[in-house]
PDB file of N, CA and C in Angstrom:
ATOM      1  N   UNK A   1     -23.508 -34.885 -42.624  1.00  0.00           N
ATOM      2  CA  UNK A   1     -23.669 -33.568 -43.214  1.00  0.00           C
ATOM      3  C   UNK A   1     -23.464 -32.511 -42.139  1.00  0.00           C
ATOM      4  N   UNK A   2     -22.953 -31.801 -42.394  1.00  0.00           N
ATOM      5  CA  UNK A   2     -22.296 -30.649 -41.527  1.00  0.00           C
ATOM      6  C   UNK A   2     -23.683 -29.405 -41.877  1.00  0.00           C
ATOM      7  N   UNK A   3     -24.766 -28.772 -40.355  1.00  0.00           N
ATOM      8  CA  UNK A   3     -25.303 -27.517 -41.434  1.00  0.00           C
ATOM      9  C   UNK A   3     -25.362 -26.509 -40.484  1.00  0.00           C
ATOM     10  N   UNK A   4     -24.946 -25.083 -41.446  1.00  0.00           N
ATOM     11  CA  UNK A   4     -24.926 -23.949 -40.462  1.00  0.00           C
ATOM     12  C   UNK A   4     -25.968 -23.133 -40.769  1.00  0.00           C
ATOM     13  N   UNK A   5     -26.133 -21.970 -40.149  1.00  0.00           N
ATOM     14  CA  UNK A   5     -26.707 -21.072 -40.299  1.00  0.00           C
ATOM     15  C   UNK A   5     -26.084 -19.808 -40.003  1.00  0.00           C
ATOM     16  N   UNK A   6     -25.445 -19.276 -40.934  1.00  0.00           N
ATOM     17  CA  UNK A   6     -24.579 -18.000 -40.295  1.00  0.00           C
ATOM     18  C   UNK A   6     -25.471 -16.864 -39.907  1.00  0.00           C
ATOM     19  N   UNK A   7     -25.034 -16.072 -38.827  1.00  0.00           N
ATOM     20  CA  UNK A   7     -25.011 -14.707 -37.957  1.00  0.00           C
ATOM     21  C   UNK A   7     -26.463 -14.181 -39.416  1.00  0.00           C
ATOM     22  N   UNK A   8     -25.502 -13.688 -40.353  1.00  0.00           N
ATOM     23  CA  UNK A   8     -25.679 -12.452 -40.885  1.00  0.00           C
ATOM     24  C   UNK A   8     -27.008 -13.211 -41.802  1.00  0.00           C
ATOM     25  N   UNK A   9     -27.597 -14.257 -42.139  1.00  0.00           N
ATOM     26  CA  UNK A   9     -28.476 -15.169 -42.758  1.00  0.00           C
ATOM     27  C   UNK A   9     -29.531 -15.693 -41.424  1.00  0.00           C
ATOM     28  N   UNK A  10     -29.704 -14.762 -40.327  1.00  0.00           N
ATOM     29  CA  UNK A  10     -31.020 -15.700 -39.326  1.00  0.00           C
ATOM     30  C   UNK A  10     -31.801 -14.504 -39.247  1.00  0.00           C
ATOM     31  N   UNK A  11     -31.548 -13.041 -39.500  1.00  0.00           N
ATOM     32  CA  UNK A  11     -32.894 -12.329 -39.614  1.00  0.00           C
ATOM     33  C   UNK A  11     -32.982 -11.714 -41.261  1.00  0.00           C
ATOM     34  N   UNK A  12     -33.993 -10.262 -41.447  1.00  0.00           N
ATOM     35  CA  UNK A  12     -33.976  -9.369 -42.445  1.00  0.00           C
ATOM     36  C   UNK A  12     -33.253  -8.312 -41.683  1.00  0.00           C
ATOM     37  N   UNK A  13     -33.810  -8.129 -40.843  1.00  0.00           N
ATOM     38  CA  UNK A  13     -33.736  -7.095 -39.867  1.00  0.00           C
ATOM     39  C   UNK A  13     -32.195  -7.612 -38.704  1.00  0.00           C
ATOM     40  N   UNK A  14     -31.333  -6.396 -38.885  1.00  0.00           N
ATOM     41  CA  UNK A  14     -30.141  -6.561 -38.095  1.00  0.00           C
ATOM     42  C   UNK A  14     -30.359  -6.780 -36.977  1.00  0.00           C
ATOM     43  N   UNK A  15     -31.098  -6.070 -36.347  1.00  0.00           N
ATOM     44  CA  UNK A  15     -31.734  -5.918 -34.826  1.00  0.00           C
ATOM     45  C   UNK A  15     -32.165  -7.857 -34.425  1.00  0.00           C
ATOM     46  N   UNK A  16     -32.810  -8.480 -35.443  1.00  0.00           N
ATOM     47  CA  UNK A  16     -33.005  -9.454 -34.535  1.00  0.00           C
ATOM     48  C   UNK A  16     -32.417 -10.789 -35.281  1.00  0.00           C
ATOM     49  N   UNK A  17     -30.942 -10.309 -35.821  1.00  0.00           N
ATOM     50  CA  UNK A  17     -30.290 -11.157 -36.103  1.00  0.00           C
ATOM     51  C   UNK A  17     -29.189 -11.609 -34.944  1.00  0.00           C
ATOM     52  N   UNK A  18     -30.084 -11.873 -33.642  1.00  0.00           N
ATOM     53  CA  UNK A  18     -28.992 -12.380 -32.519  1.00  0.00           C
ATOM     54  C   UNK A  18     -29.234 -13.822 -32.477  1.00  0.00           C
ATOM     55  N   UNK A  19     -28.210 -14.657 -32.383  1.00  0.00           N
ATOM     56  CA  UNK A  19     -27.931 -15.913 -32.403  1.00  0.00           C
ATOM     57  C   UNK A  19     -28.784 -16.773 -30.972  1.00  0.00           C
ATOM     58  N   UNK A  20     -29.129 -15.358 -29.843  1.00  0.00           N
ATOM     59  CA  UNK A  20     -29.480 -15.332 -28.602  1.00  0.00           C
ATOM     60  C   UNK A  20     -30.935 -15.732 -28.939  1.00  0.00           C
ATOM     61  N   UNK A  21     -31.332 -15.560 -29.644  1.00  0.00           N
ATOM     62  CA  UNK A  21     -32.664 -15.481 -30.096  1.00  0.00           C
ATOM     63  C   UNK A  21     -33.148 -17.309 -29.554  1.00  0.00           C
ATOM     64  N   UNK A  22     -32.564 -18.279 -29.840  1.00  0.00           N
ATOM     65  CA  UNK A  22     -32.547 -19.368 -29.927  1.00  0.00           C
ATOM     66  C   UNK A  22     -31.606 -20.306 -28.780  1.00  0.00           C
ATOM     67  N   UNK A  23     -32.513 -21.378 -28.242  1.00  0.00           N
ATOM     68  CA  UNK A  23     -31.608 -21.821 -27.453  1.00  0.00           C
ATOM     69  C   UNK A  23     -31.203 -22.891 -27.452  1.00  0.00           C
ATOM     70  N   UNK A  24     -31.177 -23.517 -28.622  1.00  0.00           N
ATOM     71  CA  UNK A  24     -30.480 -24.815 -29.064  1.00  0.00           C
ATOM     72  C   UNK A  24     -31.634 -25.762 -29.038  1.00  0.00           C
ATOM     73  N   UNK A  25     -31.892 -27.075 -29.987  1.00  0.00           N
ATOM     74  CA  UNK A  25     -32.490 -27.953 -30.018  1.00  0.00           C
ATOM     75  C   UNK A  25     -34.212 -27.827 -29.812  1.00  0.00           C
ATOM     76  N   UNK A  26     -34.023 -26.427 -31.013  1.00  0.00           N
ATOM     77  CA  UNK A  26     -35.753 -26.001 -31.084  1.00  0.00           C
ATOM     78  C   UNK A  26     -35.906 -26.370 -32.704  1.00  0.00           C
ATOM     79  N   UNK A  27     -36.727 -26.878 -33.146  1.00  0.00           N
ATOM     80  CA  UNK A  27     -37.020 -26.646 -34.746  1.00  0.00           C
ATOM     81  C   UNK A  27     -37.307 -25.438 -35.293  1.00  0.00           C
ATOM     82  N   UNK A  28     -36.742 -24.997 -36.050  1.00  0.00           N
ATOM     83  CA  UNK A  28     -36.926 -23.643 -36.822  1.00  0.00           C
ATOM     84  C   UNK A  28     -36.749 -24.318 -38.394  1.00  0.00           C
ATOM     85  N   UNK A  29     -37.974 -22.804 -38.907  1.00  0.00           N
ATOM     86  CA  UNK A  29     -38.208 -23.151 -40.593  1.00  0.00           C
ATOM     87  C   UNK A  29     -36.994 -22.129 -41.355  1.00  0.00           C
ATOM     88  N   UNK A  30     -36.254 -22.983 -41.781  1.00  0.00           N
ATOM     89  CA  UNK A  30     -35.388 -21.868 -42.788  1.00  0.00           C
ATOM     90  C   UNK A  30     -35.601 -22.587 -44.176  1.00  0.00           C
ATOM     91  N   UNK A  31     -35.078 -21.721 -45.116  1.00  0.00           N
ATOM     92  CA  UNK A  31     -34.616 -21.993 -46.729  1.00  0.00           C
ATOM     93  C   UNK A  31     -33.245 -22.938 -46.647  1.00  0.00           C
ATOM     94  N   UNK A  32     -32.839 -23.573 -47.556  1.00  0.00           N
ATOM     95  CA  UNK A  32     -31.427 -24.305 -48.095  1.00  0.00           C
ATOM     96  C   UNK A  32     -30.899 -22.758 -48.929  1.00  0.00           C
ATOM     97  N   UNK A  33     -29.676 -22.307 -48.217  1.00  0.00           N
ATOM     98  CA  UNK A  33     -29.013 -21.435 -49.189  1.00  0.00           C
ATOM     99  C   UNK A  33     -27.934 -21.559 -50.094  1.00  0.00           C
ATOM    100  N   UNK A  34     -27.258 -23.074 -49.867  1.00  0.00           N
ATOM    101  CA  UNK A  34     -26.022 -23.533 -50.203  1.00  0.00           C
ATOM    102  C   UNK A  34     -26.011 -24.469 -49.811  1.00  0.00           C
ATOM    103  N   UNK A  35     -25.696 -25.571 -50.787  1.00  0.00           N
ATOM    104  CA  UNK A  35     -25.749 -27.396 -50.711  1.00  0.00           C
ATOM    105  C   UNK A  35     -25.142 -28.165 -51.600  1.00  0.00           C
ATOM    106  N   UNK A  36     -23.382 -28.230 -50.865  1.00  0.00           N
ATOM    107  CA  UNK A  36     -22.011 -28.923 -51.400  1.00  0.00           C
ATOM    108  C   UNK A  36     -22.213 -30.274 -51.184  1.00  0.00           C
ATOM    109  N   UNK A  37     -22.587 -30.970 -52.040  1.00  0.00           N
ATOM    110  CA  UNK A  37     -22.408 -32.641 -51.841  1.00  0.00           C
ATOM    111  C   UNK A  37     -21.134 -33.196 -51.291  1.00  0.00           C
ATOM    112  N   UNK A  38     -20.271 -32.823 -52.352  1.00  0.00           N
ATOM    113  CA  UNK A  38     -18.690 -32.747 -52.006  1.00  0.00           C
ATOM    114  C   UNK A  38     -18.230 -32.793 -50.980  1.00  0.00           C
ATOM    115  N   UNK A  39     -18.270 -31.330 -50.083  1.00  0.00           N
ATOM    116  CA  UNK A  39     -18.159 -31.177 -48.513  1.00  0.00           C
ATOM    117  C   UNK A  39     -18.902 -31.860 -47.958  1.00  0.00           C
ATOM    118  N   UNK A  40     -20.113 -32.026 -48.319  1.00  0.00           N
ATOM    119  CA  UNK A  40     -20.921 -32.590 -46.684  1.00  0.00           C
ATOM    120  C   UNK A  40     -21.188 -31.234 -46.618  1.00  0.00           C
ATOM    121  N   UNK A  41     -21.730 -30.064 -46.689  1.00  0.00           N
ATOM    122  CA  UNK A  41     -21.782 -29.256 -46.380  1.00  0.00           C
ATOM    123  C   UNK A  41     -23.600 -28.890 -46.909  1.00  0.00           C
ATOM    124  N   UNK A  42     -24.464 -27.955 -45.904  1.00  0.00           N
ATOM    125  CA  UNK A  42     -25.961 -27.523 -46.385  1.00  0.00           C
ATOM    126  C   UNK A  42     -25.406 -26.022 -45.136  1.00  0.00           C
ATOM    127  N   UNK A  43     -25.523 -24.983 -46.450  1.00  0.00           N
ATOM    128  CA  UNK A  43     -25.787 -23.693 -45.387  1.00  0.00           C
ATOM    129  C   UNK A  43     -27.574 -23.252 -45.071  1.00  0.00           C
ATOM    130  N   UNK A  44     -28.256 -23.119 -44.213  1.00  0.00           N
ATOM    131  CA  UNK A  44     -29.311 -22.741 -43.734  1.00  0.00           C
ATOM    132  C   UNK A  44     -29.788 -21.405 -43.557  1.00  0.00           C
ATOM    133  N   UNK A  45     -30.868 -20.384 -44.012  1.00  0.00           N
ATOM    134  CA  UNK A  45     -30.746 -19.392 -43.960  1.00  0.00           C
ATOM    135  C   UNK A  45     -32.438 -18.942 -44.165  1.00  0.00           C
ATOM    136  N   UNK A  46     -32.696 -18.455 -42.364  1.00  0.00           N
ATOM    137  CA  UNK A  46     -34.004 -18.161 -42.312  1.00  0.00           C
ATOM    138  C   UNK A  46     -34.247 -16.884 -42.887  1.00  0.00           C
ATOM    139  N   UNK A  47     -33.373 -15.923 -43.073  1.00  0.00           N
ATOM    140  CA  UNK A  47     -33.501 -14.549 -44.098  1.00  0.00           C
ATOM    141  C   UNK A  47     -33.962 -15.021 -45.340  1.00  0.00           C
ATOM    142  N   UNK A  48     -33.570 -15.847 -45.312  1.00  0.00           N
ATOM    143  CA  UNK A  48     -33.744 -16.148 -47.075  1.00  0.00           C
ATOM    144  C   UNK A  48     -35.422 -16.538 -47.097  1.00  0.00           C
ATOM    145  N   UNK A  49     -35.232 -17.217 -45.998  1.00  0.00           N
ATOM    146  CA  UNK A  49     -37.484 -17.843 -45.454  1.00  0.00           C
ATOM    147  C   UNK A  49     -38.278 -16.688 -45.989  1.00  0.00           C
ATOM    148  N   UNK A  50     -37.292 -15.745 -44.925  1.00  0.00           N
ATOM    149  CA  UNK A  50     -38.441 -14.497 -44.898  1.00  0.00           C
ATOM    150  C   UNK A  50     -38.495 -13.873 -46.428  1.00  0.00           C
ATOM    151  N   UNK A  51     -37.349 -13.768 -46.541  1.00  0.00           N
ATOM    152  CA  UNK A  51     -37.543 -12.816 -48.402  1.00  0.00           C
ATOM    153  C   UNK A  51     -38.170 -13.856 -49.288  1.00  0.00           C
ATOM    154  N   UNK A  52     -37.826 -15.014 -49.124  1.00  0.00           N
ATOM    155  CA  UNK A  52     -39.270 -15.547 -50.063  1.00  0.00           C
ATOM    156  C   UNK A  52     -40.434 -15.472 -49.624  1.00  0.00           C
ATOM    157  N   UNK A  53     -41.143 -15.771 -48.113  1.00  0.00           N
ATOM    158  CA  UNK A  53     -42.362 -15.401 -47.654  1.00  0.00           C
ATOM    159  C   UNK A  53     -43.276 -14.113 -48.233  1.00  0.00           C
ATOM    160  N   UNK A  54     -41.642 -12.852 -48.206  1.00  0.00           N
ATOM    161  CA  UNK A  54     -42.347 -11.673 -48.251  1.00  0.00           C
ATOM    162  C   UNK A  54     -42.823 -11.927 -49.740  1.00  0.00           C
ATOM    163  N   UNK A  55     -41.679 -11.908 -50.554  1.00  0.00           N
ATOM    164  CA  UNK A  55     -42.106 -12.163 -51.724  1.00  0.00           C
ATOM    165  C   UNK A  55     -43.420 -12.496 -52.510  1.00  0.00           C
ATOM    166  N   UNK A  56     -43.535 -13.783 -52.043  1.00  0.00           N
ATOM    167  CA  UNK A  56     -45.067 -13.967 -52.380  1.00  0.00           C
ATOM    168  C   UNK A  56     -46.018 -13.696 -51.441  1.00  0.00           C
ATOM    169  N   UNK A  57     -45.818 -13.390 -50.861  1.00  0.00           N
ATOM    170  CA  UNK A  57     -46.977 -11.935 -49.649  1.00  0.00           C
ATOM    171  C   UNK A  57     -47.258 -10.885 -50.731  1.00  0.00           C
ATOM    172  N   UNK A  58     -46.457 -10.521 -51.200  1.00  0.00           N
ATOM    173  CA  UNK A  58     -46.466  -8.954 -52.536  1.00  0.00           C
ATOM    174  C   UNK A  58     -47.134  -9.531 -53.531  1.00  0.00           C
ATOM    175  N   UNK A  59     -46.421 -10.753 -53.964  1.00  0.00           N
ATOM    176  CA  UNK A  59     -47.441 -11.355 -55.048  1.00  0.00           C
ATOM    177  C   UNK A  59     -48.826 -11.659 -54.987  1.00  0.00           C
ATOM    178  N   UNK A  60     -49.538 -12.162 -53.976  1.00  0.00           N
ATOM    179  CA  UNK A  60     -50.421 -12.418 -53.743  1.00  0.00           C
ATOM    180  C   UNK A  60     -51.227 -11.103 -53.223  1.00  0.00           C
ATOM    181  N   UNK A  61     -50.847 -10.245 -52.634  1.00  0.00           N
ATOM    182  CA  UNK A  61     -51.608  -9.270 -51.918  1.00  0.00           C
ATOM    183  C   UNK A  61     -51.302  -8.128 -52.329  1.00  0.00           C
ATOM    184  N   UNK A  62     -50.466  -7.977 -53.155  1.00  0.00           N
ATOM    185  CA  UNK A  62     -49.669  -6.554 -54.254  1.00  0.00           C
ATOM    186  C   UNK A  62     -49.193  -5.760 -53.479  1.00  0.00           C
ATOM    187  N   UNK A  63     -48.298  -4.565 -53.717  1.00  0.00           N
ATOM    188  CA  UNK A  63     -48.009  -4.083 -53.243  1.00  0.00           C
ATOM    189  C   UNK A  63     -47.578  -3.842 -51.953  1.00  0.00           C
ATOM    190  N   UNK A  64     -46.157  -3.262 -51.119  1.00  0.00           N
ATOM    191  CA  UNK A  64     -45.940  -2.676 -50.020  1.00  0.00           C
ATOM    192  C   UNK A  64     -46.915  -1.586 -49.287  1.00  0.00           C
ATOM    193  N   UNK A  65     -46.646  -0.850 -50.533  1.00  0.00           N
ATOM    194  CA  UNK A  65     -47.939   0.466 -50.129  1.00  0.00           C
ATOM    195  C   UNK A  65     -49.016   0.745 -50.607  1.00  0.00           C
ATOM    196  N   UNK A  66     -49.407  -0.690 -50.902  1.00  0.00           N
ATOM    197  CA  UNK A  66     -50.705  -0.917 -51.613  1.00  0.00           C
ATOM    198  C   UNK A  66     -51.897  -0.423 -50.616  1.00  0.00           C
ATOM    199  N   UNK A  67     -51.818  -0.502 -49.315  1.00  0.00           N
ATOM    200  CA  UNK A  67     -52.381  -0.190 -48.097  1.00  0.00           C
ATOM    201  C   UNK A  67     -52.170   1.179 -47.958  1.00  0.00           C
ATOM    202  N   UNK A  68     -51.840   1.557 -48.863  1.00  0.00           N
ATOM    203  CA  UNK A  68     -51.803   3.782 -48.599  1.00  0.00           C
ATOM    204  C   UNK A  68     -52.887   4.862 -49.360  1.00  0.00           C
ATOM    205  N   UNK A  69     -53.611   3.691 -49.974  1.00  0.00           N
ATOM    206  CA  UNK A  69     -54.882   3.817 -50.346  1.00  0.00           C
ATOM    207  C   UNK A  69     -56.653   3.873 -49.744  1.00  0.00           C
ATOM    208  N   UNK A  70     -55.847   3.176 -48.273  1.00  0.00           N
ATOM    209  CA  UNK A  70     -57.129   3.078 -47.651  1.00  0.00           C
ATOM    210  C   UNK A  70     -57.309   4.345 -46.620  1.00  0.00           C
ATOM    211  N   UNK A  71     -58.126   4.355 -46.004  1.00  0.00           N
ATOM    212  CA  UNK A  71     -58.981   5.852 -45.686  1.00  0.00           C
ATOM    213  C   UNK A  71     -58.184   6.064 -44.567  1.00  0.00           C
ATOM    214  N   UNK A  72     -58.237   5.251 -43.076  1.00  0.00           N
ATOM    215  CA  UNK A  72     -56.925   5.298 -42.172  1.00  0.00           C
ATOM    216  C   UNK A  72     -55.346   5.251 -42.493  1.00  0.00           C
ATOM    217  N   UNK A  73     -54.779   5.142 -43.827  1.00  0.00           N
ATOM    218  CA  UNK A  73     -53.870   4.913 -44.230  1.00  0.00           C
ATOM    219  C   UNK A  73     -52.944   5.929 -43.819  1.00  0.00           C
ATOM    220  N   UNK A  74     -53.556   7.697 -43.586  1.00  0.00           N
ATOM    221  CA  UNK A  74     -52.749   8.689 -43.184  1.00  0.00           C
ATOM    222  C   UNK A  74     -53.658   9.003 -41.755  1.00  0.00           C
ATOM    223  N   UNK A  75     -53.535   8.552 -41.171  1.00  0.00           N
ATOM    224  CA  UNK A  75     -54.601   8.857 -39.736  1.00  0.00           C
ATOM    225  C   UNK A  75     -53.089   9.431 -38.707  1.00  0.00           C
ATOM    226  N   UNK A  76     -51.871   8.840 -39.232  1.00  0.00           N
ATOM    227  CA  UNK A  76     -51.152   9.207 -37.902  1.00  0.00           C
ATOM    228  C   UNK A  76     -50.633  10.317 -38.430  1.00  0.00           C
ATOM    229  N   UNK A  77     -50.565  10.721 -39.715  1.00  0.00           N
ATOM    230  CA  UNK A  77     -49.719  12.054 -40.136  1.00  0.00           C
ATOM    231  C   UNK A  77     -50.912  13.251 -39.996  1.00  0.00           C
ATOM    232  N   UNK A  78     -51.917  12.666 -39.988  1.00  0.00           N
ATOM    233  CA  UNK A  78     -52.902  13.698 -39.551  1.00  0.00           C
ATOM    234  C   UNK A  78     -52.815  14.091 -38.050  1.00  0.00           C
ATOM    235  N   UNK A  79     -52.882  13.375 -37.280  1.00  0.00           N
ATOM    236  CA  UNK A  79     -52.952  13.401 -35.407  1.00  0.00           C
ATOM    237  C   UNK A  79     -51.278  14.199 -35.412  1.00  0.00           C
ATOM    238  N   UNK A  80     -50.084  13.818 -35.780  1.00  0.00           N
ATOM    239  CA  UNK A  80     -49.284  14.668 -36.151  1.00  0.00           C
ATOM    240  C   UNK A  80     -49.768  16.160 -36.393  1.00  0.00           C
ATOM    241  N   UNK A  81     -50.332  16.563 -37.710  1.00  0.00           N
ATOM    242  CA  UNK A  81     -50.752  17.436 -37.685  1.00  0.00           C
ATOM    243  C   UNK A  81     -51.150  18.280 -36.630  1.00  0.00           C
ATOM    244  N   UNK A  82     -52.480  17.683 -36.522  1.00  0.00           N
ATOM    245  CA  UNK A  82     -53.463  18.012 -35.382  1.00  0.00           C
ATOM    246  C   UNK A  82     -52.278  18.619 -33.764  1.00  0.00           C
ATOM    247  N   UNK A  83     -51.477  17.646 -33.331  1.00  0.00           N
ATOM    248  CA  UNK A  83     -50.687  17.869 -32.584  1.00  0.00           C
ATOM    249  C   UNK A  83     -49.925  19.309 -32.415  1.00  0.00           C
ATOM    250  N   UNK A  84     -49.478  19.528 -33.908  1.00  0.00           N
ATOM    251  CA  UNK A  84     -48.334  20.404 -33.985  1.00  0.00           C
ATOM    252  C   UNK A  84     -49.052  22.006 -33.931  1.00  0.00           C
ATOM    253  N   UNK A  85     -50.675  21.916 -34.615  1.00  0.00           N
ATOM    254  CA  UNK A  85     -51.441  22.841 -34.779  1.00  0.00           C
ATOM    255  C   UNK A  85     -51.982  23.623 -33.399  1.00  0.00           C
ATOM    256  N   UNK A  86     -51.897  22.346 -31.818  1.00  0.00           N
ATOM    257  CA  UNK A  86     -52.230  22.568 -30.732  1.00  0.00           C
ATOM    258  C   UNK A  86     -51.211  23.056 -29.786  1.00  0.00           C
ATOM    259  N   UNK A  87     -49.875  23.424 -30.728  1.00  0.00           N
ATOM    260  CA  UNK A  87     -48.897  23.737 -30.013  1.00  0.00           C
ATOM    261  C   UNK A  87     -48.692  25.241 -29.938  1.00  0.00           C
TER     262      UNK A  87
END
């Protein structure tokens, strides 16, 4: 079986989709993104890890900005404030 993991399928984030990241013959957890019997072929794709991870991260814990509810939630747009008011 032949398996890759392309460039643009090892992060979410562009920034740490470098191939550098890794230096050969480490175990890493990815998803199956594509799996040709035919070819011999399994494409590998830790982006895909993460968007299901996140996924049920949201499911389980709701919301992105479910956390914009809590009392520190605007603490830095305030100190912002505060900042701009001392200028």
């Amino acid at each position: 079986m032949d398996f890759q993991i392309k460039k643009s399928q090892i992060a979410i984030n562009a920034a740490d989709a470098r191939p550098s990241r890794f230096t050969g013959g480490e175990r890493i957890d990815c998803a199956i993104a594509e799996l040709d019997f035919n070819k011999r072929k399994v494409v590998l794709s830790i982006r895909l890890l993460e968007e299901i991870e996140k996924k049920e991260a949201l499911e389980k814990y709701g919301s992105e900005g479910s956390g914009k509810n809590l009392p520190f939630s605007s603490l830095s747009e305030d100190l912002k404030k505060k900042d701009k008011e001392n200028d």
